[in-house]
N, C-alpha and C. Protein backbone atom coordinates (compact mmCIF):
# COMPACT_ATOMS: atom_id res chain seq x y z
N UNK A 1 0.83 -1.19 0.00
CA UNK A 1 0.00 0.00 0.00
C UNK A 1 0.87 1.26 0.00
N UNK A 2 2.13 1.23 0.30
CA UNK A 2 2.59 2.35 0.47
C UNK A 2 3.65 2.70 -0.83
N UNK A 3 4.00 1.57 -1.13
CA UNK A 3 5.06 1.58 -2.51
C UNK A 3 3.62 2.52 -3.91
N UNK A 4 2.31 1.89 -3.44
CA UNK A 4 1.29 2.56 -4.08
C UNK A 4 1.36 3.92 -4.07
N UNK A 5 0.67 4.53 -2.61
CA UNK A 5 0.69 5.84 -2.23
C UNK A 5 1.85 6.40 -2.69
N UNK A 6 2.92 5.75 -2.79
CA UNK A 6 4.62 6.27 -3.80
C UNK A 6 4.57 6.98 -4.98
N UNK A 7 3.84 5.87 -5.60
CA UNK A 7 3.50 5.85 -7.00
C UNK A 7 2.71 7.30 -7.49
N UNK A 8 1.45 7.41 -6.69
CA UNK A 8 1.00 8.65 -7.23
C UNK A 8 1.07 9.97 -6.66
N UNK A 9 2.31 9.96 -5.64
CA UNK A 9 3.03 11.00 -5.01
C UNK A 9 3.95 11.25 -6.26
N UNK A 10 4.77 10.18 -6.31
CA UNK A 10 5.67 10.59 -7.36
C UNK A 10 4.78 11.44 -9.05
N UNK A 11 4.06 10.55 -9.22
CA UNK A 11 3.33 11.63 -10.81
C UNK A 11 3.03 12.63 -10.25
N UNK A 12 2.38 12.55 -9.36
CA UNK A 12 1.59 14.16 -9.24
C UNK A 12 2.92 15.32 -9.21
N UNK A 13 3.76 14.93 -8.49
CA UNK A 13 4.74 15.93 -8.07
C UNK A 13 5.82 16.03 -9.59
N UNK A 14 5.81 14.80 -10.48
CA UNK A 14 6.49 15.26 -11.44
C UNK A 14 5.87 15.62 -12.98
N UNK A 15 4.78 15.30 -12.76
CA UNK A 15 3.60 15.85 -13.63
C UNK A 15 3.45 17.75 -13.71
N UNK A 16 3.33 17.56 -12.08
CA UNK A 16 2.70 18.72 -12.17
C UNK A 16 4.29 19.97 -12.02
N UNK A 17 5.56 19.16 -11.58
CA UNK A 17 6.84 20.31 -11.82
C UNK A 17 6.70 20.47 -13.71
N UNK A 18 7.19 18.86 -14.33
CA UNK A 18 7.37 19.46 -15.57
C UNK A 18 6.34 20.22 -16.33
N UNK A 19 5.01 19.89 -16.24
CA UNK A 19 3.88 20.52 -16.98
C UNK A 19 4.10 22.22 -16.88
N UNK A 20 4.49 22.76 -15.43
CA UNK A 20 4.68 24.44 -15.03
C UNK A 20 6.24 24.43 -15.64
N UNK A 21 6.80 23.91 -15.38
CA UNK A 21 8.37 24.02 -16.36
C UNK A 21 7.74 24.27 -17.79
N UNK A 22 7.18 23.37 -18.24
CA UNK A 22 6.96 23.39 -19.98
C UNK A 22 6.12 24.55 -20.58
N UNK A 23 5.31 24.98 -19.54
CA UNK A 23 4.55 26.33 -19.64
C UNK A 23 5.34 27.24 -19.26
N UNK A 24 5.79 27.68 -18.27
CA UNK A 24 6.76 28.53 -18.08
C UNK A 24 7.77 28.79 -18.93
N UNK A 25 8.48 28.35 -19.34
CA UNK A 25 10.06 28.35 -20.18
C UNK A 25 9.18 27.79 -21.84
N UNK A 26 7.87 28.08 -22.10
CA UNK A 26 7.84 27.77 -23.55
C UNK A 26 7.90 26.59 -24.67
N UNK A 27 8.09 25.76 -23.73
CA UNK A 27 8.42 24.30 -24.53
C UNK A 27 10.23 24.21 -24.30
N UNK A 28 11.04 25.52 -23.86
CA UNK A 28 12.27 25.38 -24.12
C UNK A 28 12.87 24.41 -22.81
N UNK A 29 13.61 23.01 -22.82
CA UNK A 29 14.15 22.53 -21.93
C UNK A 29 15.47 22.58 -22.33
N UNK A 30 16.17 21.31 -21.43
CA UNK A 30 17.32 21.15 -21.97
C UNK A 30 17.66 20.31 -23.15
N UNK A 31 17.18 19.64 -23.45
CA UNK A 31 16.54 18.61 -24.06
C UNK A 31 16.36 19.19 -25.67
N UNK A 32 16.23 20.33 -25.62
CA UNK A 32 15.88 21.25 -27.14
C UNK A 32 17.33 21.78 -27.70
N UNK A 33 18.06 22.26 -26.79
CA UNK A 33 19.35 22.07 -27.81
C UNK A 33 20.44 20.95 -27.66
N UNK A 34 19.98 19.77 -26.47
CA UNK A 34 20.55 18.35 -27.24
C UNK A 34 19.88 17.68 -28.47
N UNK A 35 18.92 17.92 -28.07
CA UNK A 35 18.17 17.05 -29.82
C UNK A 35 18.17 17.77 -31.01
N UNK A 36 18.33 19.18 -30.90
CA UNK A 36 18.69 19.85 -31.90
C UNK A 36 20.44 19.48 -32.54
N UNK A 37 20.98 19.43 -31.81
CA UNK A 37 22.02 19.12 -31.96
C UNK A 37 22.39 17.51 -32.65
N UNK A 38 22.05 16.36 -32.03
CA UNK A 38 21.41 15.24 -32.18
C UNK A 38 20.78 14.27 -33.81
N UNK A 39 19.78 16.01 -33.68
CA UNK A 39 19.07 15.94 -34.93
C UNK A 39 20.03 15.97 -36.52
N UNK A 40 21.02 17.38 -36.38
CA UNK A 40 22.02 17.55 -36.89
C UNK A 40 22.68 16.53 -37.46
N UNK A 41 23.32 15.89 -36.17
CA UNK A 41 24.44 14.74 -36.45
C UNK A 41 23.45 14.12 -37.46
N UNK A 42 22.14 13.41 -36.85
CA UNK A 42 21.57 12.20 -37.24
C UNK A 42 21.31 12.31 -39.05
N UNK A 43 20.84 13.73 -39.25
CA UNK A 43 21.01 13.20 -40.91
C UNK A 43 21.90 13.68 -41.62
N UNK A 44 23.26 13.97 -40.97
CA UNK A 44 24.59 14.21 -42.02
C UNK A 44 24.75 12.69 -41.75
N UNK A 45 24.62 12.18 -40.68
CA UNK A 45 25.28 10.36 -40.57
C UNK A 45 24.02 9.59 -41.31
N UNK A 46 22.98 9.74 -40.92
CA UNK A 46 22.12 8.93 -41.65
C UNK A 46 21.41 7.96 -41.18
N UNK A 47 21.99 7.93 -39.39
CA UNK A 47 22.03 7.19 -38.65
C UNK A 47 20.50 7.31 -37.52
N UNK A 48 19.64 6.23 -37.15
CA UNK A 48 18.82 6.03 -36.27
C UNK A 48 19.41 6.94 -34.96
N UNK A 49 18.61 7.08 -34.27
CA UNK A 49 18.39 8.12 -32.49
C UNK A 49 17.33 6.70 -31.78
N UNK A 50 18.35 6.50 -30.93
CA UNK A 50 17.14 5.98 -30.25
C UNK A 50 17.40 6.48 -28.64
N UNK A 51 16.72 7.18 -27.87
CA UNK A 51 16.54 8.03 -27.30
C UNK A 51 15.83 7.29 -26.16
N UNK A 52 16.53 7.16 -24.70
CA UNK A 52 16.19 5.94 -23.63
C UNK A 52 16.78 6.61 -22.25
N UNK A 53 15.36 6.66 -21.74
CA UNK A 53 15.43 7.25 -20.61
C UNK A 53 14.59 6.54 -18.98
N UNK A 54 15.32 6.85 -18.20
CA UNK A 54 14.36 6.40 -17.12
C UNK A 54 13.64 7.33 -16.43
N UNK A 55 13.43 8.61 -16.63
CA UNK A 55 12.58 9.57 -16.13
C UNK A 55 11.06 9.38 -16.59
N UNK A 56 10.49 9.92 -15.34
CA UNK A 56 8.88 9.76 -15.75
C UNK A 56 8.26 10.70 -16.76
N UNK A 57 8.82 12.06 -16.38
CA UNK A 57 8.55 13.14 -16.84
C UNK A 57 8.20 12.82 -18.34
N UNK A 58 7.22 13.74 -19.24
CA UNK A 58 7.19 14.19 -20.49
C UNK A 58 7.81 15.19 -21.47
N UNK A 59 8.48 15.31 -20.52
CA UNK A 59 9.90 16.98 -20.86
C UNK A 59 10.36 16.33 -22.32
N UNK A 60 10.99 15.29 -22.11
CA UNK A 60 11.63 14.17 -23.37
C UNK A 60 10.97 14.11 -24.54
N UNK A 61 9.71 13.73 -24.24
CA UNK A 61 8.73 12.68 -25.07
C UNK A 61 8.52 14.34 -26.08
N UNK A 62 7.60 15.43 -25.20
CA UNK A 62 7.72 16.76 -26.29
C UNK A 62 8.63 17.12 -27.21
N UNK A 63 9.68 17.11 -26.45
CA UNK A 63 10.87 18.15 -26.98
C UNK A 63 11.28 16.80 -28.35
N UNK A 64 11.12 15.81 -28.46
CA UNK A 64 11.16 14.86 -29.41
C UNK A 64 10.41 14.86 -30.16
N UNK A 65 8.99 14.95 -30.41
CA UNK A 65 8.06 15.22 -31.46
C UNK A 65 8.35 16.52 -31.75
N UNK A 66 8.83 17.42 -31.28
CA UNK A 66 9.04 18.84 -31.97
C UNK A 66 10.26 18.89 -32.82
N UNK A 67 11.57 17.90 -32.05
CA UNK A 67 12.78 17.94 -32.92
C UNK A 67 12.15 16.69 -34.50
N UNK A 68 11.80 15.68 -34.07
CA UNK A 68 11.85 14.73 -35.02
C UNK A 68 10.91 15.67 -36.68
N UNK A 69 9.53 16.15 -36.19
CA UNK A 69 8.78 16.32 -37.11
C UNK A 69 7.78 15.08 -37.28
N UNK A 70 6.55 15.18 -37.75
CA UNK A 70 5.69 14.71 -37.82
C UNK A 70 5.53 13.24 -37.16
N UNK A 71 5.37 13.64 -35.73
CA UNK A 71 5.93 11.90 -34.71
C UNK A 71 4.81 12.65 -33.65
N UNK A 72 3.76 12.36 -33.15
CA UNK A 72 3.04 12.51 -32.34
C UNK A 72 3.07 10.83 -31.52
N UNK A 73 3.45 11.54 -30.22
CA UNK A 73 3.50 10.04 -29.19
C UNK A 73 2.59 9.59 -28.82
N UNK A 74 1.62 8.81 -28.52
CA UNK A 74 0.13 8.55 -28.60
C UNK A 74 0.10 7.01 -27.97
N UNK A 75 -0.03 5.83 -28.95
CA UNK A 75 -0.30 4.40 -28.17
C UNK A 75 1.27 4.08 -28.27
N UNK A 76 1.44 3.44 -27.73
CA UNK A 76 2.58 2.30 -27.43
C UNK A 76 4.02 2.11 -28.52
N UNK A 77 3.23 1.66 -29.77
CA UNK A 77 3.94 1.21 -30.92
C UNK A 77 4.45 2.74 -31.53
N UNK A 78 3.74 4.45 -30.82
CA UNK A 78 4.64 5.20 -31.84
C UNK A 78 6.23 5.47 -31.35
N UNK A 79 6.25 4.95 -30.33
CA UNK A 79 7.35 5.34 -29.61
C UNK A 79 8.57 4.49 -30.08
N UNK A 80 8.22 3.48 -31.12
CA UNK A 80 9.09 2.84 -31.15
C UNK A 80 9.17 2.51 -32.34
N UNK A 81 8.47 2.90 -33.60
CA UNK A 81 8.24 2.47 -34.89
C UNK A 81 8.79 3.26 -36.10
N UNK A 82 9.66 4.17 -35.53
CA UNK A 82 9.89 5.15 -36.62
C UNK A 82 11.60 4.22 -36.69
N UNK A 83 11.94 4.58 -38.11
CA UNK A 83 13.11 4.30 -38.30
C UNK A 83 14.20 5.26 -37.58
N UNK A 84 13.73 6.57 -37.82
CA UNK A 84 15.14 7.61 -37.57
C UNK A 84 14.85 7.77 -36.25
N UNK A 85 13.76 7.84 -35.44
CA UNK A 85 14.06 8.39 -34.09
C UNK A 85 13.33 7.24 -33.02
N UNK A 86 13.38 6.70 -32.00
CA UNK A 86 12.86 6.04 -30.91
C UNK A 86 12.95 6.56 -29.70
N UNK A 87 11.96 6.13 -28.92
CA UNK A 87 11.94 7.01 -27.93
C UNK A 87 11.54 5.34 -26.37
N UNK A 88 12.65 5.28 -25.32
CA UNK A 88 12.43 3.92 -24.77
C UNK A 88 12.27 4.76 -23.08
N UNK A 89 10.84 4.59 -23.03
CA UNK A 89 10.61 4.83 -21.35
C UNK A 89 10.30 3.98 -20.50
N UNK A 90 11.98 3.03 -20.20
CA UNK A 90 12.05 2.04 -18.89
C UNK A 90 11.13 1.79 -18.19
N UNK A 91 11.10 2.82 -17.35
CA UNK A 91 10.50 3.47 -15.83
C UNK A 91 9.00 3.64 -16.39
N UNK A 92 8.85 3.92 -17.51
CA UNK A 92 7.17 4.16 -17.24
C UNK A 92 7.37 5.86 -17.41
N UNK A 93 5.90 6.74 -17.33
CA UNK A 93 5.46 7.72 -17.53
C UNK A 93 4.28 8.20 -16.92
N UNK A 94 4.78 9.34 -16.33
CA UNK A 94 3.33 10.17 -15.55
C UNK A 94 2.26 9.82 -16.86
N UNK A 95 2.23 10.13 -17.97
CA UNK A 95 1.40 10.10 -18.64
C UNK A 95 1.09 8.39 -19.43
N UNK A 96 1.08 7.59 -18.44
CA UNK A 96 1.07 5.85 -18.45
C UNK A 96 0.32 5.75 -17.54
N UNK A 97 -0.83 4.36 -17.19
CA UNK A 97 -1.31 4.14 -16.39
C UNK A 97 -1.47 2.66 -16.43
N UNK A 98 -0.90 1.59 -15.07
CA UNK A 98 -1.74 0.44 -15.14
C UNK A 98 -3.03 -0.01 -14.89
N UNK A 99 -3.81 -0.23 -15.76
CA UNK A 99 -5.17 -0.62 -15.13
C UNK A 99 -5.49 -2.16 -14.85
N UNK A 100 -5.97 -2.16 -13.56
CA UNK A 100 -6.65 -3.60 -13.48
C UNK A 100 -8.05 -3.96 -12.93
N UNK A 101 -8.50 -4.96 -14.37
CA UNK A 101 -9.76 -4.69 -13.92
C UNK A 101 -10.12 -5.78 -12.91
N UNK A 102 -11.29 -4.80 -12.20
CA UNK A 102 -11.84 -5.45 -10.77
C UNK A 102 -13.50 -5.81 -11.08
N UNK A 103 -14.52 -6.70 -9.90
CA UNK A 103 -15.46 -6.65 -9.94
C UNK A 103 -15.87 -5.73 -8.85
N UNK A 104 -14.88 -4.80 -8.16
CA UNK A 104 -15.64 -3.46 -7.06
C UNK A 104 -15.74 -2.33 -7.47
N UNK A 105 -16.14 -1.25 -7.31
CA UNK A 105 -16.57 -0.34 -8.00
C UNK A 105 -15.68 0.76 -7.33
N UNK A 106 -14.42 1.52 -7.44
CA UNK A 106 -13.65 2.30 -7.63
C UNK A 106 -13.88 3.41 -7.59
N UNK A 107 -13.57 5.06 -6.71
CA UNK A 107 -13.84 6.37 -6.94
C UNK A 107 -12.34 6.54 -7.23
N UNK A 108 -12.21 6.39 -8.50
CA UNK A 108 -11.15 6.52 -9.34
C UNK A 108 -10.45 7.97 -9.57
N UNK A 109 -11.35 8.95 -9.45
CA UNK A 109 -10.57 10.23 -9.11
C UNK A 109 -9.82 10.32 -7.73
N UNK A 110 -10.00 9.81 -7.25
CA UNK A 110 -9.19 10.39 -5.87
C UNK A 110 -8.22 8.97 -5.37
N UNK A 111 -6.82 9.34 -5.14
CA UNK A 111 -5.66 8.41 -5.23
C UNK A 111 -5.87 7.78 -4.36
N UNK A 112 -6.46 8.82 -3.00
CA UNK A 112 -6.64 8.15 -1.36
C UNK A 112 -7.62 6.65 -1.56
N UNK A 113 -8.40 7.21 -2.51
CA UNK A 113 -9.66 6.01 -2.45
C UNK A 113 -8.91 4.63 -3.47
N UNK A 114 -8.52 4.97 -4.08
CA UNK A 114 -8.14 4.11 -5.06
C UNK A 114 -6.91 2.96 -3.61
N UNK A 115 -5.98 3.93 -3.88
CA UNK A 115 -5.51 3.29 -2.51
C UNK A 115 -5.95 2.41 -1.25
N UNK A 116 -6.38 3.10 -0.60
CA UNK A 116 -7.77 2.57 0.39
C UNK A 116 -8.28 0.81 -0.15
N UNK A 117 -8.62 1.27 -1.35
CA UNK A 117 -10.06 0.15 -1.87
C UNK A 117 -8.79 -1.21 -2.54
N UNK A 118 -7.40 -0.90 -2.38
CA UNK A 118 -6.83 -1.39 -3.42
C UNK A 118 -6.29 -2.72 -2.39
N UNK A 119 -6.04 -2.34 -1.49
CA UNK A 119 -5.04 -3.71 -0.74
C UNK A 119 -4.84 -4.72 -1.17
N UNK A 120 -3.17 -5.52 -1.55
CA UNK A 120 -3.61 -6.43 -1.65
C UNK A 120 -3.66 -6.95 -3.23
N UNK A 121 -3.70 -5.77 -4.28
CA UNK A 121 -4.25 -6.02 -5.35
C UNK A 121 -2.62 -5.57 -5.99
N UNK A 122 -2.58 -6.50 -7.21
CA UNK A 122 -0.57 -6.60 -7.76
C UNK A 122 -0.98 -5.96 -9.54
N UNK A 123 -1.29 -4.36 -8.97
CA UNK A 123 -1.38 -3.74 -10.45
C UNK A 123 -0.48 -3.25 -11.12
N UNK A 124 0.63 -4.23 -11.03
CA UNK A 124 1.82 -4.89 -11.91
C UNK A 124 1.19 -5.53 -13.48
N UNK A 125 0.47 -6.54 -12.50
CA UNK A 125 0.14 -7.67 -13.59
C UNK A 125 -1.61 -7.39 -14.30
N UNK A 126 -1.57 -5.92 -14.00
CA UNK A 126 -2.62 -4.55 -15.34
C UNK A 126 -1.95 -4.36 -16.28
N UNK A 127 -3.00 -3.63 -17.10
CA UNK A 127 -2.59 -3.87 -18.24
C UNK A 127 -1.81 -2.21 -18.35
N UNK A 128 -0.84 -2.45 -19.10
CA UNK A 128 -0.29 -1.59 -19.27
C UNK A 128 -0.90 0.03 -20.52
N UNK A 129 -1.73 1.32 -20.37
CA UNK A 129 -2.05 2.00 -21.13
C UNK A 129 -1.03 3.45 -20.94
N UNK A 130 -1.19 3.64 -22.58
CA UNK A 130 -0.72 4.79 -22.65
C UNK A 130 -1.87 6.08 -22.34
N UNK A 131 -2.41 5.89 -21.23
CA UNK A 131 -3.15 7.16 -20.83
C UNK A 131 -3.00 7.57 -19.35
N UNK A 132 -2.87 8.90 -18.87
CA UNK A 132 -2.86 8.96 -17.19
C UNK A 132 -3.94 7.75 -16.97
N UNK A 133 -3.34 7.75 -15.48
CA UNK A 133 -4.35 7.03 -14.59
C UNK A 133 -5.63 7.36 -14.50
N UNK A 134 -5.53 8.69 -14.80
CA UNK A 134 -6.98 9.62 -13.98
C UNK A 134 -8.04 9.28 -15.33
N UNK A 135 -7.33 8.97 -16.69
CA UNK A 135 -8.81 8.76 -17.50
C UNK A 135 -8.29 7.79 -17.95
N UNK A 136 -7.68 6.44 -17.69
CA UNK A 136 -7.44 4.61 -18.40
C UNK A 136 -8.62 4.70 -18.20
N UNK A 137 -9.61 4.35 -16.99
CA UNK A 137 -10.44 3.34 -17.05
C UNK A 137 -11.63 4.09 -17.60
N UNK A 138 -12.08 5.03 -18.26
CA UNK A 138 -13.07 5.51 -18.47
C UNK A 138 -13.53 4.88 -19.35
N UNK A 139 -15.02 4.12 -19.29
CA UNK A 139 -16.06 3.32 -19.76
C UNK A 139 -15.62 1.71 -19.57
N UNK A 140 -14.68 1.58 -18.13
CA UNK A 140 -14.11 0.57 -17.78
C UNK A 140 -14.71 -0.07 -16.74
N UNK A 141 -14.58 -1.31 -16.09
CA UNK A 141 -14.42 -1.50 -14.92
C UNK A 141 -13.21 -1.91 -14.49
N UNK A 142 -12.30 -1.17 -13.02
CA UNK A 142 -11.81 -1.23 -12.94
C UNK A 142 -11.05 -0.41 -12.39
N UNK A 143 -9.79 -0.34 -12.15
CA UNK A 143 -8.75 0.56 -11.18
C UNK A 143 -7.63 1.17 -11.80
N UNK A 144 -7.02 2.59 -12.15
CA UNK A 144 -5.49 2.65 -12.24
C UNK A 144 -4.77 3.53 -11.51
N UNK A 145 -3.65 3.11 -12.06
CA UNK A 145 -2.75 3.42 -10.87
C UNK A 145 -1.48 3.99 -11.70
N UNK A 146 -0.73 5.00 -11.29
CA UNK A 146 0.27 5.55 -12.41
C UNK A 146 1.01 4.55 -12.68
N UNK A 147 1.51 4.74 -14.39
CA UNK A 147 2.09 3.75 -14.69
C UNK A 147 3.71 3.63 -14.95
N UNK A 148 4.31 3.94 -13.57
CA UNK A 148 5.91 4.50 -13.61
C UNK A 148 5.94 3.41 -12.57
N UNK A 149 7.61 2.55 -12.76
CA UNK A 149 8.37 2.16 -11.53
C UNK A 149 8.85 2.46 -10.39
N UNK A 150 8.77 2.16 -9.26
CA UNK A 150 9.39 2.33 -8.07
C UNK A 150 10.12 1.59 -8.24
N UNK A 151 11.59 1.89 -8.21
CA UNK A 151 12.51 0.79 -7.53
C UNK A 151 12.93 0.51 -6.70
N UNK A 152 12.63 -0.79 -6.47
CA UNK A 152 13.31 -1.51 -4.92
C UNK A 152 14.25 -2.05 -5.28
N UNK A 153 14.98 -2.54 -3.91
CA UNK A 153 16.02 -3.13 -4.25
C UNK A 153 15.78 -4.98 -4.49
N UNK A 154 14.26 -5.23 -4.62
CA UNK A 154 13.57 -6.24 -4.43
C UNK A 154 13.22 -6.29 -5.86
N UNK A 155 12.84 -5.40 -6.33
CA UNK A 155 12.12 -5.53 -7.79
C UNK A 155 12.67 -5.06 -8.73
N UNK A 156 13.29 -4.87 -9.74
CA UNK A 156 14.18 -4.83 -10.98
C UNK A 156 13.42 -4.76 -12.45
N UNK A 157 11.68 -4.66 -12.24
CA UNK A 157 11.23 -4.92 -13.76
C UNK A 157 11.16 -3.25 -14.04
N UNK A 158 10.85 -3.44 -15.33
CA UNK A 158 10.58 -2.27 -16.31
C UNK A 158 8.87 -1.78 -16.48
N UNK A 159 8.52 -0.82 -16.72
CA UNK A 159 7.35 -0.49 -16.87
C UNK A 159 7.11 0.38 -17.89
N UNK A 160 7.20 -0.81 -19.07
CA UNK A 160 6.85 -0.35 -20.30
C UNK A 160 6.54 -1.36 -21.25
N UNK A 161 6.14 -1.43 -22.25
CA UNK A 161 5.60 -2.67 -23.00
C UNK A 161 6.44 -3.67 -23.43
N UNK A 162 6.14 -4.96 -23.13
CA UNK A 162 7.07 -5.81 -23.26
C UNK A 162 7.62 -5.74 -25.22
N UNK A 163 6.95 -4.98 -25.93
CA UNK A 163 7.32 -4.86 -26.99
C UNK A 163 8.52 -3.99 -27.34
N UNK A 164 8.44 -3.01 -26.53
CA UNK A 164 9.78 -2.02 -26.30
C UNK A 164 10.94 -2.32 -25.63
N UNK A 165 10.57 -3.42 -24.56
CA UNK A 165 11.96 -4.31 -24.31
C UNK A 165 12.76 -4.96 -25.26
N UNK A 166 11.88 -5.86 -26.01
CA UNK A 166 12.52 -6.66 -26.67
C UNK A 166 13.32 -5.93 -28.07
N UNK A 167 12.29 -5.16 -28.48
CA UNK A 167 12.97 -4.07 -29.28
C UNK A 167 14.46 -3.21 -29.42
N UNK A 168 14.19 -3.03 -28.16
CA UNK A 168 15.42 -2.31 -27.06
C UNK A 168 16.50 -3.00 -27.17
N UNK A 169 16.23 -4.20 -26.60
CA UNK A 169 17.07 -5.64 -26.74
C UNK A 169 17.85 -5.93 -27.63
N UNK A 170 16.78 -6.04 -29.07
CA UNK A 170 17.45 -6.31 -30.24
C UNK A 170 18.60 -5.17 -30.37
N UNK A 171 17.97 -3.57 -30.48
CA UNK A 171 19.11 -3.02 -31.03
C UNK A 171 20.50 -2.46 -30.33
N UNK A 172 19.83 -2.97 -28.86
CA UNK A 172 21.64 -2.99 -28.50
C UNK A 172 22.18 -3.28 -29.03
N UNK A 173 22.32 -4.64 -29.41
CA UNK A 173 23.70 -4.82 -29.76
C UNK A 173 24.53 -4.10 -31.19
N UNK A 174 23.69 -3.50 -31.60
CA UNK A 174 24.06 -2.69 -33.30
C UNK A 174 24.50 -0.65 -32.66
N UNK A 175 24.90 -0.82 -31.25
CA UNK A 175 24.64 0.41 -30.93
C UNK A 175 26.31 0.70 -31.02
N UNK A 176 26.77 1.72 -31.43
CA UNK A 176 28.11 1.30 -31.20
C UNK A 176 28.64 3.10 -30.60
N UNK A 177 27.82 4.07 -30.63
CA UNK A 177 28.26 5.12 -29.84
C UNK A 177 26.91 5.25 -28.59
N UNK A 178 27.38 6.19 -27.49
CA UNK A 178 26.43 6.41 -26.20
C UNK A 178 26.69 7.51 -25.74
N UNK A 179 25.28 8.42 -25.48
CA UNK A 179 25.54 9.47 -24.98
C UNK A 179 24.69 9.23 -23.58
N UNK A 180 25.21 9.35 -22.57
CA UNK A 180 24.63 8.71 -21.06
C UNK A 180 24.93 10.36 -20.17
N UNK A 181 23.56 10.72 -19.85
CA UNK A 181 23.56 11.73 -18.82
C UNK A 181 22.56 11.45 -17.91
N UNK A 182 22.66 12.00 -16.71
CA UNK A 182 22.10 11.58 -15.67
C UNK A 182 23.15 11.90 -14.23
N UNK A 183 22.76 11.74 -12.96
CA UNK A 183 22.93 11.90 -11.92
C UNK A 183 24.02 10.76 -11.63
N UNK A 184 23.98 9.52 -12.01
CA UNK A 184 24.29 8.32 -11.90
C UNK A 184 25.61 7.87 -13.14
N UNK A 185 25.61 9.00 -13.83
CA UNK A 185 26.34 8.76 -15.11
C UNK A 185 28.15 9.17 -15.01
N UNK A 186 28.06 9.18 -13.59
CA UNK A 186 29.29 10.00 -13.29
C UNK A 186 30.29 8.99 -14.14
């Protein structure tokens, strides 16, 4: 219950920083003159972007449909179907939700209740949608819950479609430069 209550502490708080970041500053992150840059390289080389992150945030996912051109991120498969650019979110996304459906009846707006009503219940093994939590289940029965990872030092999976793993998978091994930033990237 509490790795839960985690879960939609964490979106709300990074939902709602990047969304006032992205309004505030214009769409401009940091993210806009690496992919600009990025973009550059990618068609003097000629070469695929595949673009893999473990942040929840949507800062990424924007500033990528604006660099790529005509790539709107939407279900599952666009994130991963273009030749020149990919986009791989590990961890999941504020704007992801697992739903699982139940036979109890859910006040699905409010996290406390969802929580509350949830004990007990492994909405792991929900289905994975590309929509917030707050509207998956609409004309559903059923429960969601944001669809980003907590990591424990117990649990190690990914929270994203098992189609983007394997994907992922494959093109490691054809990867032969890395640009790795992050906190952890020391």
């Amino acid at each position: 219950m509490h790795l839960l209550a985690l879960r939609f502490y964490l979106c709300d708080l990074v939902e709602t920083v990047s969304t006032d970041w992205w309004k505030y500053f214009h769409g401009f992150t940091h993210y806009t003159e690496l992919l600009d840059r990025i973009g550059t390289w990618r068609r003097q080389m000629g070469e695929p972007v595949l673009l893999v992150t473990f942040n929840y945030d949507t800062l990424l996912d924007r500033t990528a449909e604006d660099q790529a051109g005509d790539w709107k991120l939407g279900d599952f498969p666009s994130y991963v179907k273009r030749n020149d650019w990919q986009l791989y979110k590990l961890h999941g996304s504020v704007g992801w939700s697992r739903v699982l459906t139940t036979t109890g009846t859910f006040i699905q707006a409010n996290p406390n209740e969802v929580i509350a009503q949830s004990q007990g219940a492994d909405f792991d093994s929900g289905e994975l949608c590309p929509h917030p939590w707050s509207r998956a289940v609409q004309g559903k029965i059923g429960a969601a819950v944001p669809g980003i990872a907590v990591p424990t030092t117990l649990k190690q999976s990914f929270q994203c479609p098992p189609e983007h793993v394997n994907k992922f998978t494959e093109a490691v091994g054809s990867i032969d430069r890395l640009l790795t930033i992050g906190w952890r990237a020391a």
